[in-house]
C-alpha atoms as a PDB file:
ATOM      1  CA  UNK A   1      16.166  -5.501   4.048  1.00  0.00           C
ATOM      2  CA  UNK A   2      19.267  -7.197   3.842  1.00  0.00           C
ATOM      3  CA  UNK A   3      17.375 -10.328   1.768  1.00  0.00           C
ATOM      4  CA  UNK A   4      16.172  -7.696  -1.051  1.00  0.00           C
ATOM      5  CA  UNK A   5      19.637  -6.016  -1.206  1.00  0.00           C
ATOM      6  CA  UNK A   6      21.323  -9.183  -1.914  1.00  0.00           C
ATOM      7  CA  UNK A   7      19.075  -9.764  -5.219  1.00  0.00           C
ATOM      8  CA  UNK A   8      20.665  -7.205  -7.985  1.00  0.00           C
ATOM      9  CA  UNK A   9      17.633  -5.862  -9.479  1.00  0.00           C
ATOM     10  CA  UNK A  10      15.664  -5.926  -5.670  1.00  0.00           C
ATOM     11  CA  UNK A  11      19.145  -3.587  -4.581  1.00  0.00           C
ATOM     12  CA  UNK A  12      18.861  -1.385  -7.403  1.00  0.00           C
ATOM     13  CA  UNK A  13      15.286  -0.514  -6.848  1.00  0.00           C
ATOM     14  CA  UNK A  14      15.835  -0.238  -2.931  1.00  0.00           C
ATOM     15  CA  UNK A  15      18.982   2.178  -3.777  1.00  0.00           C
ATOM     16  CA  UNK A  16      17.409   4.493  -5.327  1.00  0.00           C
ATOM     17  CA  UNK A  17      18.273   8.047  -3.588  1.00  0.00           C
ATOM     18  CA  UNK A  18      14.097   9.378  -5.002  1.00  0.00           C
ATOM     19  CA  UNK A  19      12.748   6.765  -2.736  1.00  0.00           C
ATOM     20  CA  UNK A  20      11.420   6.480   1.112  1.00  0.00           C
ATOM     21  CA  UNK A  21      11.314   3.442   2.565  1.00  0.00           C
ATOM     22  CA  UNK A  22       8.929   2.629   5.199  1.00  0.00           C
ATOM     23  CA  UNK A  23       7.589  -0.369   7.106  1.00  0.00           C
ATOM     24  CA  UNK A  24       4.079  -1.596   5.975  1.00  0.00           C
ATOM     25  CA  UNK A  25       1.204  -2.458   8.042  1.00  0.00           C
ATOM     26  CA  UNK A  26       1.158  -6.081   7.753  1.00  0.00           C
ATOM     27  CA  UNK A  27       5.100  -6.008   9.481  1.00  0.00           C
ATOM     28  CA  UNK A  28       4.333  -4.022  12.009  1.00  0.00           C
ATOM     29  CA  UNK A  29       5.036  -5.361  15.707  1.00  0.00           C
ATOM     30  CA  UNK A  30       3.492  -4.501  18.871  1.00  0.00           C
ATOM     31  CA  UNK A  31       4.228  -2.043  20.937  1.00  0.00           C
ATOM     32  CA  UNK A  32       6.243  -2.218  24.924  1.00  0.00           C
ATOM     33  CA  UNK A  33       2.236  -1.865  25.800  1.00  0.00           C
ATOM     34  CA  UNK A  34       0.968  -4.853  23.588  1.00  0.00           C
ATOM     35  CA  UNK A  35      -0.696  -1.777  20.935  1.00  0.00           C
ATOM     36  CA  UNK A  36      -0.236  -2.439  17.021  1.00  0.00           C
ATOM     37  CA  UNK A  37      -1.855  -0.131  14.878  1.00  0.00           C
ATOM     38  CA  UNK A  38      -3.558  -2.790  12.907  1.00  0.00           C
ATOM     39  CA  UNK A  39      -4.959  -6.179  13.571  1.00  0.00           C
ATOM     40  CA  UNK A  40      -4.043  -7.945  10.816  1.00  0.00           C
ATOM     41  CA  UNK A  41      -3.542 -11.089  11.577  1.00  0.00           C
ATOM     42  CA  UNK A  42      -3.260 -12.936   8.274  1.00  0.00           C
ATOM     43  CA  UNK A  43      -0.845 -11.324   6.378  1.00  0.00           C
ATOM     44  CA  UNK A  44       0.931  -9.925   9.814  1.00  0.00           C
ATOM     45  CA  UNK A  45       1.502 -12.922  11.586  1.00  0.00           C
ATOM     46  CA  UNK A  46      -0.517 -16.016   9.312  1.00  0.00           C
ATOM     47  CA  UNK A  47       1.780 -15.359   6.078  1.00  0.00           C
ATOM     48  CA  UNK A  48       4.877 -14.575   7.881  1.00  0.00           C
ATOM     49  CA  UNK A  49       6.421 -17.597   7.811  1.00  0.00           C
ATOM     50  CA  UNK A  50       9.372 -19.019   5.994  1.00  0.00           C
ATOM     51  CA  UNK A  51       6.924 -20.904   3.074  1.00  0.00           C
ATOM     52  CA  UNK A  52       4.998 -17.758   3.052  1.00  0.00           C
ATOM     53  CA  UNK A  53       5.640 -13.871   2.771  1.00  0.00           C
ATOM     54  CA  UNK A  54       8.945 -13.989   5.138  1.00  0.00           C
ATOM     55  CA  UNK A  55      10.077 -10.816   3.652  1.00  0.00           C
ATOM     56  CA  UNK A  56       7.514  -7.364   2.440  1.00  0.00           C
ATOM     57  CA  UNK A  57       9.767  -3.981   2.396  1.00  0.00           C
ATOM     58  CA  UNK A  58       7.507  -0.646   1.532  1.00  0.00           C
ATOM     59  CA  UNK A  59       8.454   2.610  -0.274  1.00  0.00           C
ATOM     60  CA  UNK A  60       6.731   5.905  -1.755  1.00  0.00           C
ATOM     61  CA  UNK A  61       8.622   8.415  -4.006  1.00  0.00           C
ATOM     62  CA  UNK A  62       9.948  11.557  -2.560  1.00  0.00           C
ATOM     63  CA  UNK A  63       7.930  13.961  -4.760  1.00  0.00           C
ATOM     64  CA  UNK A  64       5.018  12.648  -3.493  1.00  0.00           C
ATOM     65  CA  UNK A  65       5.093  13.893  -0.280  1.00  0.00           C
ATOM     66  CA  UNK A  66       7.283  17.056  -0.846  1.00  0.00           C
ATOM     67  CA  UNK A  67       4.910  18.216  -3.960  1.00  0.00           C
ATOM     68  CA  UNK A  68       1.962  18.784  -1.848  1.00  0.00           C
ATOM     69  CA  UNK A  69       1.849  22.706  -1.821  1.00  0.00           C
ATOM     70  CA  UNK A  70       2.751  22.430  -5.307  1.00  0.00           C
ATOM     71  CA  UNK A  71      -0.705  23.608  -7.594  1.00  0.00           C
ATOM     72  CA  UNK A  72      -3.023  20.503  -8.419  1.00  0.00           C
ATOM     73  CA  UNK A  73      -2.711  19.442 -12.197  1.00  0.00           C
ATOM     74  CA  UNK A  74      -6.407  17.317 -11.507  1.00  0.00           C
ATOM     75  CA  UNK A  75      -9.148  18.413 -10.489  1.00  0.00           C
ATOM     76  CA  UNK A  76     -10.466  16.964  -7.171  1.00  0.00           C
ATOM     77  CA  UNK A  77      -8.997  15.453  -3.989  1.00  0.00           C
ATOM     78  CA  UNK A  78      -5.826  14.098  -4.197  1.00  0.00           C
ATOM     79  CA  UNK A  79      -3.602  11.939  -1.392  1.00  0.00           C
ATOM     80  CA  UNK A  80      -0.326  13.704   0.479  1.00  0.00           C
ATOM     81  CA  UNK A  81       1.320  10.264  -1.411  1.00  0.00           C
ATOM     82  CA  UNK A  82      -0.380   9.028  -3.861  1.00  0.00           C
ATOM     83  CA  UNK A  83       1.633   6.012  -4.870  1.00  0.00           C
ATOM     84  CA  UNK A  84       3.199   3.480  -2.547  1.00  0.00           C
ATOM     85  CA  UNK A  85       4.997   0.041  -3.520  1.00  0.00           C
ATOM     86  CA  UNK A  86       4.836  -3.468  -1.771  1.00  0.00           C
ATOM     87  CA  UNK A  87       8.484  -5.835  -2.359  1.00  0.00           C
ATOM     88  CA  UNK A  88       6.808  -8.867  -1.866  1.00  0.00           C
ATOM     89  CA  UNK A  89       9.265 -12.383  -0.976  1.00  0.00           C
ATOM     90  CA  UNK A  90       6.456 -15.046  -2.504  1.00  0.00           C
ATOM     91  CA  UNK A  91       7.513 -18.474  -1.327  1.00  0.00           C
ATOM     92  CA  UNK A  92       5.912 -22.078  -2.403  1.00  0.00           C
ATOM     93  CA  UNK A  93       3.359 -22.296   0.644  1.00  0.00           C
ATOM     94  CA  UNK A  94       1.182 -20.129  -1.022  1.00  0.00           C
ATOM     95  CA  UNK A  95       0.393 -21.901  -4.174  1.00  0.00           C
ATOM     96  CA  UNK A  96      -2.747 -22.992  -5.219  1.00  0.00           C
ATOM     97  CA  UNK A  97      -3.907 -26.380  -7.797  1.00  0.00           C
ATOM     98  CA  UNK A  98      -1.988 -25.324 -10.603  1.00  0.00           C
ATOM     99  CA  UNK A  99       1.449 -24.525  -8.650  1.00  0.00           C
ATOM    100  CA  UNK A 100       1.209 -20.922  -8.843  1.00  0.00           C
ATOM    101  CA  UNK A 101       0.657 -18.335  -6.150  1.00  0.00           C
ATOM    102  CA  UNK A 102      -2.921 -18.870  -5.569  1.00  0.00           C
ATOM    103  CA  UNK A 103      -5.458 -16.170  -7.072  1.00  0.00           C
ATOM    104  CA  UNK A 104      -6.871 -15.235  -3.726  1.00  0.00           C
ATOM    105  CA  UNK A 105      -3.655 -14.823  -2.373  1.00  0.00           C
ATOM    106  CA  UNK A 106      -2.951 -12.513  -5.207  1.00  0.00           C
ATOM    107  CA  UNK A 107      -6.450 -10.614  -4.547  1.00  0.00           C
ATOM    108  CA  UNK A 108      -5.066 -10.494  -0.823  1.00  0.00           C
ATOM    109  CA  UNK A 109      -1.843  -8.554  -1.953  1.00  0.00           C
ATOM    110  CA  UNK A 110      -4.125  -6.378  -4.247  1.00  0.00           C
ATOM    111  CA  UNK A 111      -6.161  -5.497  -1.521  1.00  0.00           C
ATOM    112  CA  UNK A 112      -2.724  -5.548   1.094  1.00  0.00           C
ATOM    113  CA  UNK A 113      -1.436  -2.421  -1.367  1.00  0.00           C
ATOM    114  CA  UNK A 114      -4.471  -0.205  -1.532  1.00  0.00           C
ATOM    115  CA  UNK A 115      -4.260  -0.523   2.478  1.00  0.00           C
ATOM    116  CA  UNK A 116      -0.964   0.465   2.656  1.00  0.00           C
ATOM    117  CA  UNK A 117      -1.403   2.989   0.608  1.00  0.00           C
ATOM    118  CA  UNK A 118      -4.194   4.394   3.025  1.00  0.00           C
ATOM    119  CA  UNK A 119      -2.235   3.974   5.974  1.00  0.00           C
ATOM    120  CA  UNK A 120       0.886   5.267   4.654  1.00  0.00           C
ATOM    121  CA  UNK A 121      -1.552   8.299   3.793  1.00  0.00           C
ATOM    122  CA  UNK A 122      -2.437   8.629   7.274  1.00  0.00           C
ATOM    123  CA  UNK A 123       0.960   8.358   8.825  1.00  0.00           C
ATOM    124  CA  UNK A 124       2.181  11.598   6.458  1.00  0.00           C
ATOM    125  CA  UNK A 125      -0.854  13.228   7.679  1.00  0.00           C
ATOM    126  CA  UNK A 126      -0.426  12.571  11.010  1.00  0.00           C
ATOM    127  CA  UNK A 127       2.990  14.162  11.175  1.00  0.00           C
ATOM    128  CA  UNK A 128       2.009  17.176   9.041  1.00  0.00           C
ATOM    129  CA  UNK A 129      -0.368  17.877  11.947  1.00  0.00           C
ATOM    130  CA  UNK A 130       2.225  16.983  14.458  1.00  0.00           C
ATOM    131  CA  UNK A 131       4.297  19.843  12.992  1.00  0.00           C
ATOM    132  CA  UNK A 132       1.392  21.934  12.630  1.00  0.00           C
ATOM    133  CA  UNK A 133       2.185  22.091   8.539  1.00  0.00           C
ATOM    134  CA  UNK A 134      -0.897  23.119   7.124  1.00  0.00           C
ATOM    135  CA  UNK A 135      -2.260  20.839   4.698  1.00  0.00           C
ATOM    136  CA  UNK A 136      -3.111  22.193   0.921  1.00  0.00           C
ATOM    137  CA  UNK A 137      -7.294  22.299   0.468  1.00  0.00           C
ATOM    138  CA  UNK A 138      -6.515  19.780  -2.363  1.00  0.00           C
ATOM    139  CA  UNK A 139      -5.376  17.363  -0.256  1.00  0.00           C
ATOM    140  CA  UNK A 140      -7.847  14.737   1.130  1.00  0.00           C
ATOM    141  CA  UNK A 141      -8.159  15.201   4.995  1.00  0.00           C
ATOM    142  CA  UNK A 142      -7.320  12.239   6.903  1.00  0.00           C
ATOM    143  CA  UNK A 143      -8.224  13.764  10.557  1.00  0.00           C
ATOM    144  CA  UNK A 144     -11.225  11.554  12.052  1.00  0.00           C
ATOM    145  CA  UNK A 145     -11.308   9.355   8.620  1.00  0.00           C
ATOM    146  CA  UNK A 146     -11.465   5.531   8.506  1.00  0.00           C
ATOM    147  CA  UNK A 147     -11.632   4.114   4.688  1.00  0.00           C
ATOM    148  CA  UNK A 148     -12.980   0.260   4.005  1.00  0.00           C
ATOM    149  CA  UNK A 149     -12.654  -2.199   0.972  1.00  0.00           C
ATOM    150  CA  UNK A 150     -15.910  -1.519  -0.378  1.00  0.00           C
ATOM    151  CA  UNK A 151     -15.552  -3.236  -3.895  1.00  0.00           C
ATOM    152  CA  UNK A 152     -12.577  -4.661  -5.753  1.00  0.00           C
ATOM    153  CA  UNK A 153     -12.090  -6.309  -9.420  1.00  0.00           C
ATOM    154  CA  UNK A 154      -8.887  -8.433 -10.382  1.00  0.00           C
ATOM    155  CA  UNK A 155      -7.461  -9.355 -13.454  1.00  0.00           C
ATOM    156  CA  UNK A 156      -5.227 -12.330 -13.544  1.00  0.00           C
ATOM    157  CA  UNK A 157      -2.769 -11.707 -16.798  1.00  0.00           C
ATOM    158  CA  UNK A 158       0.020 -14.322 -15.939  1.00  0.00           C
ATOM    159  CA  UNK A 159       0.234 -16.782 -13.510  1.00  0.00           C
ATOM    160  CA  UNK A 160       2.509 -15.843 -10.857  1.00  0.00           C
ATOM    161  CA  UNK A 161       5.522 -18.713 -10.078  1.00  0.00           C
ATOM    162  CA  UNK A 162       7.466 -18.979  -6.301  1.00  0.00           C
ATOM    163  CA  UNK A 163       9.582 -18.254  -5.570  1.00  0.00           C
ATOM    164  CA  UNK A 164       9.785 -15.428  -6.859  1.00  0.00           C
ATOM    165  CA  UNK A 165      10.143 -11.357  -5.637  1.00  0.00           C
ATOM    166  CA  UNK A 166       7.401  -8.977  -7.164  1.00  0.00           C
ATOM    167  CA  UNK A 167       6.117  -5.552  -6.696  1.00  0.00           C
ATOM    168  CA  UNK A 168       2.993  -4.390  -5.876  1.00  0.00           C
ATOM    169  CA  UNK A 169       1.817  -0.884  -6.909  1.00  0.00           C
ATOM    170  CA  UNK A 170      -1.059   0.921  -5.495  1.00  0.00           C
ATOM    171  CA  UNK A 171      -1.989   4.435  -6.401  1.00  0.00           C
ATOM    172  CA  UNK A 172      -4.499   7.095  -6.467  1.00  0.00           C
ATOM    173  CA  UNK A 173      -7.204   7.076  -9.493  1.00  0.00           C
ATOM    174  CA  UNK A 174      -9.970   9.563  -7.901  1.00  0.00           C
ATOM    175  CA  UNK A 175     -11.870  10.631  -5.378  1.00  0.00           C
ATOM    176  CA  UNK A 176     -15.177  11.432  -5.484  1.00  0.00           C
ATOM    177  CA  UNK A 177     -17.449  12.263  -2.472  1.00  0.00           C
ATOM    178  CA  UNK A 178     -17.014   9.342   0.104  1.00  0.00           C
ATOM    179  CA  UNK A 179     -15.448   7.094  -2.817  1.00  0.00           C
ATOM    180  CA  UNK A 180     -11.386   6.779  -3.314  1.00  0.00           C
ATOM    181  CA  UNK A 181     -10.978   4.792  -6.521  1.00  0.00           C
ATOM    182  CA  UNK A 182      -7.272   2.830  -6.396  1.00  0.00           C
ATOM    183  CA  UNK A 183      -5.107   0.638  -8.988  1.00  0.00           C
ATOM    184  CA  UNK A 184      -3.082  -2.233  -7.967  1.00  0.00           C
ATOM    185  CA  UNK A 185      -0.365  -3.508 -10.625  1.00  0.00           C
ATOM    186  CA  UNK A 186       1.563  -6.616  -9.449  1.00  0.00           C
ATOM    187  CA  UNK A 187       4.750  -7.107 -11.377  1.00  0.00           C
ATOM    188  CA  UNK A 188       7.900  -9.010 -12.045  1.00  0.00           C
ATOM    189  CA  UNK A 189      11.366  -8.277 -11.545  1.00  0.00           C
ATOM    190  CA  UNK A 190      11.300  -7.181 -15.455  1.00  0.00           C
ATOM    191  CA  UNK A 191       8.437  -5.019 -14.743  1.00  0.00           C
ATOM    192  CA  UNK A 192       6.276  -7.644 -16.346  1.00  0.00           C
ATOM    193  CA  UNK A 193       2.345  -7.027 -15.044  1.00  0.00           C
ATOM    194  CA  UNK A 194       1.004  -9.530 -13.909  1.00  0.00           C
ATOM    195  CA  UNK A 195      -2.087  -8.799 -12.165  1.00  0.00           C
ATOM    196  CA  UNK A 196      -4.299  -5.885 -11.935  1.00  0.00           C
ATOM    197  CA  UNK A 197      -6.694  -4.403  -9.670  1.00  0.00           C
ATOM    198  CA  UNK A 198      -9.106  -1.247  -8.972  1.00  0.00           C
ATOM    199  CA  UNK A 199     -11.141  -1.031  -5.765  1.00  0.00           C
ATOM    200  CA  UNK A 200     -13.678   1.563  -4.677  1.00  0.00           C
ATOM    201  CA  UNK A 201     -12.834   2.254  -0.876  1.00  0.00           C
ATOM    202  CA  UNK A 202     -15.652   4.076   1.300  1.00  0.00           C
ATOM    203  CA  UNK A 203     -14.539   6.808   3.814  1.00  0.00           C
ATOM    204  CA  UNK A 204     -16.542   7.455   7.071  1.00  0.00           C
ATOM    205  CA  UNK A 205     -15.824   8.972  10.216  1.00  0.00           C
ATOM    206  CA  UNK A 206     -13.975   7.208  12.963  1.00  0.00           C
ATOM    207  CA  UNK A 207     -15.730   6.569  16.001  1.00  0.00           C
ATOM    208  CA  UNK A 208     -14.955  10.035  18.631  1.00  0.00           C
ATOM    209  CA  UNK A 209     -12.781  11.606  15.374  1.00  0.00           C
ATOM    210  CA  UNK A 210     -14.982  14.391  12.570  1.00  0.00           C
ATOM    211  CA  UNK A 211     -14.095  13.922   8.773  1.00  0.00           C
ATOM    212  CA  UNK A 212     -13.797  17.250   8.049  1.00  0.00           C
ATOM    213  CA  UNK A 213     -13.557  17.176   4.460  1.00  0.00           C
ATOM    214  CA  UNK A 214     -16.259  19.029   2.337  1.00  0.00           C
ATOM    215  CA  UNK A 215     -16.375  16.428  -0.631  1.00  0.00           C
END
């Protein structure tokens, strides 16, 4: 954290008081029992490196979780939080030919967001249960539910330099039946896009857990 407060525009972003921070996926550690909630080992442990990613900080706006029992304005599912966003320290090791971040790493970050997003999704859930809060009947039900890349499109818009800090955005197009349709925007410090990306990701039951969503 202290690395993204001592860029201006990273602090002034990160300062905002209509913000929760919280630690993504890929930076999680494991646990006094060896456990980690993900096994992620590329961006987790591969990436983390001082050429690589040495620095990803994760936040979700405030409303999103507090506006739950709040009336749905669409129609459908909807997520507890249905945007999160990646701060992403891009460093030299990952370029590709051209001297740019390479575009599969940028697919990976794409893909890194939506995931986050999930999880993130899962967490809130978790501790809604956990304080026996009943969850709103337009919220997606996360209880016994395991979601998987099923397909994802990427548009390149403007090659992406290192070092350099960007965001990644991921949030909530649709859901329909066992299909949750995300967006990805990658941007600048100057909110400058550049990269896009929608995936389709596929929920099934876990393994001993029951989806119990009617959808």
């Amino acid at each position: 954290m202290d690395y993204f407060t001592s860029i201006p525009w990273c602090a002034t972003v990160l300062n905002d008081p209509s913000i929760i921070l919280f630690t993504p996926p890929c930076r999680l550690q494991v646990d006094e029992h060896g456990n980690c909630p993900t096994q992620d080992q590329l961006v987790r442990r591969t990436f983390h490196n001082s050429d690589g990613i040495p620095h990803i900080v994760a936040f979700h706006p405030k409303h999103c979780a507090r506006s739950v029992h709040a009336p749905s304005s669409t129609k459908g599912l909807r997520f507890l939080v249905d945007s999160i966003t990646l701060m992403l320290d891009l460093r030299s090791g990952l370029n590709g030919y051209n001297g740019g971040a390479h575009g599969g790493l940028i697919a990976t970050i794409i893909d890194e967001a939506m995931g986050t997003l999930i999880f993130q999704n899962h967490e809130v859930y978790k501790e809604m249960e956990e304080r026996k809060e009943a969850v709103p009947g337009h919220v997606l039900n996360m209880h016994g539910l395991a979601l998987f890349t099923a397909t994802m499109n990427v548009r390149y818009e403007k090659p992406v330099g290192t070092p350099q800090v960007v965001l990644a955005i991921a949030s909530l197009d649709r859901i329909e039946g066992r299909k949750v349709y995300l967006r990805v925007v990658i941007q600048d410090g100057r909110a400058k896009p550049l990269a896009r990306g929608e995936g389709i990701w596929l929920s099934v039951p876990r393994r001993g857990g029951e989806a119990r969503n009617k959808i």
